[in-house]
N, C-alpha and C. Protein backbone atom coordinates (compact mmCIF):
# COMPACT_ATOMS: atom_id res chain seq x y z
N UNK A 1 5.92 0.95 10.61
CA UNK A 1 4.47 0.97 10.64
C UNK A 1 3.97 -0.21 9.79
N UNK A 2 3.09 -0.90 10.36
CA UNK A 2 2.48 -2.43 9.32
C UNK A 2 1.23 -2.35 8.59
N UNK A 3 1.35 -2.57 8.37
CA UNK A 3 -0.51 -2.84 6.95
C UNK A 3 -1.48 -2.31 7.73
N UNK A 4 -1.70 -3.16 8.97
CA UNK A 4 -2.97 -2.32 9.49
C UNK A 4 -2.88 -1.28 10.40
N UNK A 5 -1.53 -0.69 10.70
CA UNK A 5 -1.88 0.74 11.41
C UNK A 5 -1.93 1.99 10.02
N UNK A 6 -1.44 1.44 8.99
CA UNK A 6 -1.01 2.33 7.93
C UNK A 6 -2.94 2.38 7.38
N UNK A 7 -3.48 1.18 7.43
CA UNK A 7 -5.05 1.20 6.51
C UNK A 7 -5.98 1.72 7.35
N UNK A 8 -5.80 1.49 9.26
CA UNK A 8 -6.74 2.39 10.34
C UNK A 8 -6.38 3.75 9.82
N UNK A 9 -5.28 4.20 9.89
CA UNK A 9 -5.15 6.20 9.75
C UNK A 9 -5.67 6.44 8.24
N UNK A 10 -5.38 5.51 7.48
CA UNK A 10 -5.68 5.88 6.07
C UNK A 10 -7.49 6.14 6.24
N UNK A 11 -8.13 4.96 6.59
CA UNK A 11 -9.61 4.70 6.78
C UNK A 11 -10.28 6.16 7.37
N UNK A 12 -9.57 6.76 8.75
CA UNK A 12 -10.09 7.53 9.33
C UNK A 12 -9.59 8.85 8.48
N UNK A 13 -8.41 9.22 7.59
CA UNK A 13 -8.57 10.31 7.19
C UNK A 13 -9.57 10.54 5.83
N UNK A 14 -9.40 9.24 5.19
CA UNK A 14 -10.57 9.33 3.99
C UNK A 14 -12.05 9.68 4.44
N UNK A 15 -12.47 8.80 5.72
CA UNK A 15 -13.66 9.33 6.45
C UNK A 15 -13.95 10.26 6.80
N UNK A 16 -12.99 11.35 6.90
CA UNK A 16 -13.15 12.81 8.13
C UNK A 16 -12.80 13.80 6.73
N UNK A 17 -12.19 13.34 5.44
CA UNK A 17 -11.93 14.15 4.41
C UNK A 17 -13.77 14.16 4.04
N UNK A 18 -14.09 12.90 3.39
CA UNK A 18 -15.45 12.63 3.07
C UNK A 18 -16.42 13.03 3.29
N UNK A 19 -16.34 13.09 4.45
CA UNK A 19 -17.42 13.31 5.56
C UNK A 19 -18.59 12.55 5.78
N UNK A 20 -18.03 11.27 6.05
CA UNK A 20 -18.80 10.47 6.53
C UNK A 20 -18.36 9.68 7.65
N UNK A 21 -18.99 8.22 7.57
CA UNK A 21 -18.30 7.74 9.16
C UNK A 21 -17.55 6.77 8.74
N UNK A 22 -16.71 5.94 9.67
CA UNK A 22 -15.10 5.48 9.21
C UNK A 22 -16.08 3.63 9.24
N UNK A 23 -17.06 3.56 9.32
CA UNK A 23 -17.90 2.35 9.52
C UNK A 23 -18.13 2.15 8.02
N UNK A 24 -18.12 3.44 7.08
CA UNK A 24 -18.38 3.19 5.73
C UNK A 24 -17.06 3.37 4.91
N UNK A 25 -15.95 3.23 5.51
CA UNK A 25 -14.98 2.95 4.59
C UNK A 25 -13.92 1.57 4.39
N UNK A 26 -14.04 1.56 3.84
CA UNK A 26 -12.66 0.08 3.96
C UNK A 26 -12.10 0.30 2.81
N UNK A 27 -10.77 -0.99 2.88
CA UNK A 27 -10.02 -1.14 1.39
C UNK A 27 -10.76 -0.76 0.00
N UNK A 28 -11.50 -1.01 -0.11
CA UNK A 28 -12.49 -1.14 -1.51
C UNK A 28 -12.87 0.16 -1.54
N UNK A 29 -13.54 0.72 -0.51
CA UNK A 29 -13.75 2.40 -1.06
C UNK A 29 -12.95 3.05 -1.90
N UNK A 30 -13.59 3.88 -3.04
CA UNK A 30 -13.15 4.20 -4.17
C UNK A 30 -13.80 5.64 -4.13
N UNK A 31 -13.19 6.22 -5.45
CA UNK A 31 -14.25 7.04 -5.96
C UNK A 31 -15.56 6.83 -6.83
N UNK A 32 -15.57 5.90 -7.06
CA UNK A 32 -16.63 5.08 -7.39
C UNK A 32 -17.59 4.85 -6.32
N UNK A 33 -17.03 4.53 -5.39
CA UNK A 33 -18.30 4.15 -4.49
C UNK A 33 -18.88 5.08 -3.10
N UNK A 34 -17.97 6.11 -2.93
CA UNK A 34 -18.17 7.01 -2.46
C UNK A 34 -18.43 8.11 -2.94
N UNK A 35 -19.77 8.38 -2.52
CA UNK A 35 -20.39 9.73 -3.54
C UNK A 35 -20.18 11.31 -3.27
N UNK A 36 -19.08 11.46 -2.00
CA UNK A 36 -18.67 12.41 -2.05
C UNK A 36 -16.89 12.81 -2.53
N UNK A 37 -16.20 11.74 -3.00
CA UNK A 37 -15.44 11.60 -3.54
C UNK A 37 -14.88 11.87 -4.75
N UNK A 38 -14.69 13.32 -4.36
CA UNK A 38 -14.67 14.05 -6.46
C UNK A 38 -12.94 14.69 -6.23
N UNK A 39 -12.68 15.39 -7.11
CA UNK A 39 -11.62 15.95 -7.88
C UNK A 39 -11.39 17.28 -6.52
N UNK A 40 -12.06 17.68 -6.00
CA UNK A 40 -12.19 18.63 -4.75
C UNK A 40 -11.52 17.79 -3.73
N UNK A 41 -12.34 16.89 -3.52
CA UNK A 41 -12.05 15.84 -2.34
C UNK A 41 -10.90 15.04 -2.28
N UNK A 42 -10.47 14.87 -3.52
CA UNK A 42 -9.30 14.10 -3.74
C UNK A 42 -8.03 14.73 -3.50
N UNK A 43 -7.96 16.09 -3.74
CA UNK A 43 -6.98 16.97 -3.77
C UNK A 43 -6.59 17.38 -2.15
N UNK A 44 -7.81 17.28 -1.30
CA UNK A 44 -7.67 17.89 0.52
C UNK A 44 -7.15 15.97 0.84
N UNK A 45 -7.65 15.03 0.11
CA UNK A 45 -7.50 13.98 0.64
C UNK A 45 -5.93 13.93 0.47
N UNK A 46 -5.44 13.91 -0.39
CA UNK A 46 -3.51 13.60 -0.97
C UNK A 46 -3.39 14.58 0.10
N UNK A 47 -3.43 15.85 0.05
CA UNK A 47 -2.59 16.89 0.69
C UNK A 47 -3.06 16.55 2.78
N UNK A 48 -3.54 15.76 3.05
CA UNK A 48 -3.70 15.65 4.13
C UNK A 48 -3.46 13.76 4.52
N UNK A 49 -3.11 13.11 3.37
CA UNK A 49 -2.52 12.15 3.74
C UNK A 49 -0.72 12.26 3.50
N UNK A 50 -0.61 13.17 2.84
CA UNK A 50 1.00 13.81 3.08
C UNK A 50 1.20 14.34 4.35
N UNK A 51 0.66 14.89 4.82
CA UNK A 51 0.51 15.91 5.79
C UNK A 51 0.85 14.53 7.25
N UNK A 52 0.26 13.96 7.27
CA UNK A 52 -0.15 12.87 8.24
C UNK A 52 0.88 11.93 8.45
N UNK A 53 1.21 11.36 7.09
CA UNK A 53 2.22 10.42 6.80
C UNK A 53 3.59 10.61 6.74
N UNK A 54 3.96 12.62 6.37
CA UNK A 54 5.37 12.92 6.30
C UNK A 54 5.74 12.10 4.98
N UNK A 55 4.91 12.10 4.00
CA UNK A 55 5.58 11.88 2.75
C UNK A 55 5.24 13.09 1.37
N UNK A 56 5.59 12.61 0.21
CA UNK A 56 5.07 13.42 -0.65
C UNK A 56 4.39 12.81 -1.85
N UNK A 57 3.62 12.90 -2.58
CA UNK A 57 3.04 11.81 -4.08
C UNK A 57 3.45 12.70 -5.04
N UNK A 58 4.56 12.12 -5.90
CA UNK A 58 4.60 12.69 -7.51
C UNK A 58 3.08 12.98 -7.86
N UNK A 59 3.11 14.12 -8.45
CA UNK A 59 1.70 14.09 -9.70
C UNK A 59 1.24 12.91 -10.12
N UNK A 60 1.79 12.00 -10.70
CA UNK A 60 1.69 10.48 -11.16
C UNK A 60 1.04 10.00 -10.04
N UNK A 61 1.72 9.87 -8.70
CA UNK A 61 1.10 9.00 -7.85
C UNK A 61 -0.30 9.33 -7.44
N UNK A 62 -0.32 11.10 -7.11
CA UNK A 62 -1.55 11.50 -6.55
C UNK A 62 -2.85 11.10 -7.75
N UNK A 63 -2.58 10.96 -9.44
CA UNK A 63 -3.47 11.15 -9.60
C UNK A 63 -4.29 9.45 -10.03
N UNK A 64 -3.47 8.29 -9.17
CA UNK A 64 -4.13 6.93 -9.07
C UNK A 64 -4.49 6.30 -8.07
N UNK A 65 -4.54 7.57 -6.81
CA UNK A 65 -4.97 7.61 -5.30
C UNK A 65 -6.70 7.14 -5.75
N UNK A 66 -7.03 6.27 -6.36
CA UNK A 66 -8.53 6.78 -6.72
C UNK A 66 -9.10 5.48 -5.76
N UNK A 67 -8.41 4.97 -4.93
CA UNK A 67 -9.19 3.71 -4.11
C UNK A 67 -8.58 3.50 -2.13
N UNK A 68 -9.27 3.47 -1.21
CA UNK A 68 -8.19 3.02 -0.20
C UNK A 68 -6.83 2.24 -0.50
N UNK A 69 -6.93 0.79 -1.11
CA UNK A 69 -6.47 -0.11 -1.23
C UNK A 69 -5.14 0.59 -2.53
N UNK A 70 -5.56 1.24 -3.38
CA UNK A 70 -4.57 1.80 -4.06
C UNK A 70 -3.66 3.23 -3.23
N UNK A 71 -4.22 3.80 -2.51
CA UNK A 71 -3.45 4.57 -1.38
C UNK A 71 -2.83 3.87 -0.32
N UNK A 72 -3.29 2.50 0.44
CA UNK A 72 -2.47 2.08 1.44
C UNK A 72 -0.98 1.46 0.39
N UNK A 73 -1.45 0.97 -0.79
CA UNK A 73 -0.43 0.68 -1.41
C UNK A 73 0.79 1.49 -1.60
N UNK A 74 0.49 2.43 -1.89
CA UNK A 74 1.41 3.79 -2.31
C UNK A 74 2.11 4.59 -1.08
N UNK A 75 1.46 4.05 0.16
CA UNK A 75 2.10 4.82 1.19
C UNK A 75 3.06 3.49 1.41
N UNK A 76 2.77 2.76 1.55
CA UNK A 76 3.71 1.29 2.27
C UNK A 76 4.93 1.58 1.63
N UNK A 77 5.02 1.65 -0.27
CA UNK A 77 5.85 1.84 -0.91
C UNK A 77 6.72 2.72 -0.76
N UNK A 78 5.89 4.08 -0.06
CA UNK A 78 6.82 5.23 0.32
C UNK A 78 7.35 5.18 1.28
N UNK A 79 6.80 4.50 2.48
CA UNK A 79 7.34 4.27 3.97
C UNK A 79 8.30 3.36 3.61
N UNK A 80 8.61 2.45 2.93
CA UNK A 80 9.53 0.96 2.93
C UNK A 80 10.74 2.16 2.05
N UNK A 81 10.79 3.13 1.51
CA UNK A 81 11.89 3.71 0.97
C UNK A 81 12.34 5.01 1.57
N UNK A 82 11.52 5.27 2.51
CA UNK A 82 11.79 6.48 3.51
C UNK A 82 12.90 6.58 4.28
């Protein structure tokens, strides 16, 4: 899987976790900049980008998921050792 099929599924599950539209997410979306993006949201977000991806995030990893661009990172890493 390459950078951009891994950042489209990432984009659309952060969007459909969020609940907003996938027009307002990209790399840079954060929890910072998405205002429905809390400690609730973050937790259905990890457990449904595991879910999706067939991987798992140490505690450590899940809890620096705090950006797209820091999640496509962390999956690539997991897919390239899978």
């Amino acid at each position: 899987m390459n950078h951009d099929e891994i950042q489209n599924r990432v984009i659309t599950i952060v969007a459909e976790i969020m609940e907003t539209s996938v027009d307002q997410i990209n790399e840079s979306s954060s929890s910072d900049t998405v205002e429905t993006w809390d400690s609730m949201t973050q937790m259905s977000l990890t457990l449904a980008l595991q879910e999706e991806f067939k991987v798992r995030f140490v505690s450590t990893q899940a809890t620096k998921l705090a950006s797209v661009k820091l999640i496509i990172a962390a999956l690539e890493d997991l897919l390239r050792t899978k």
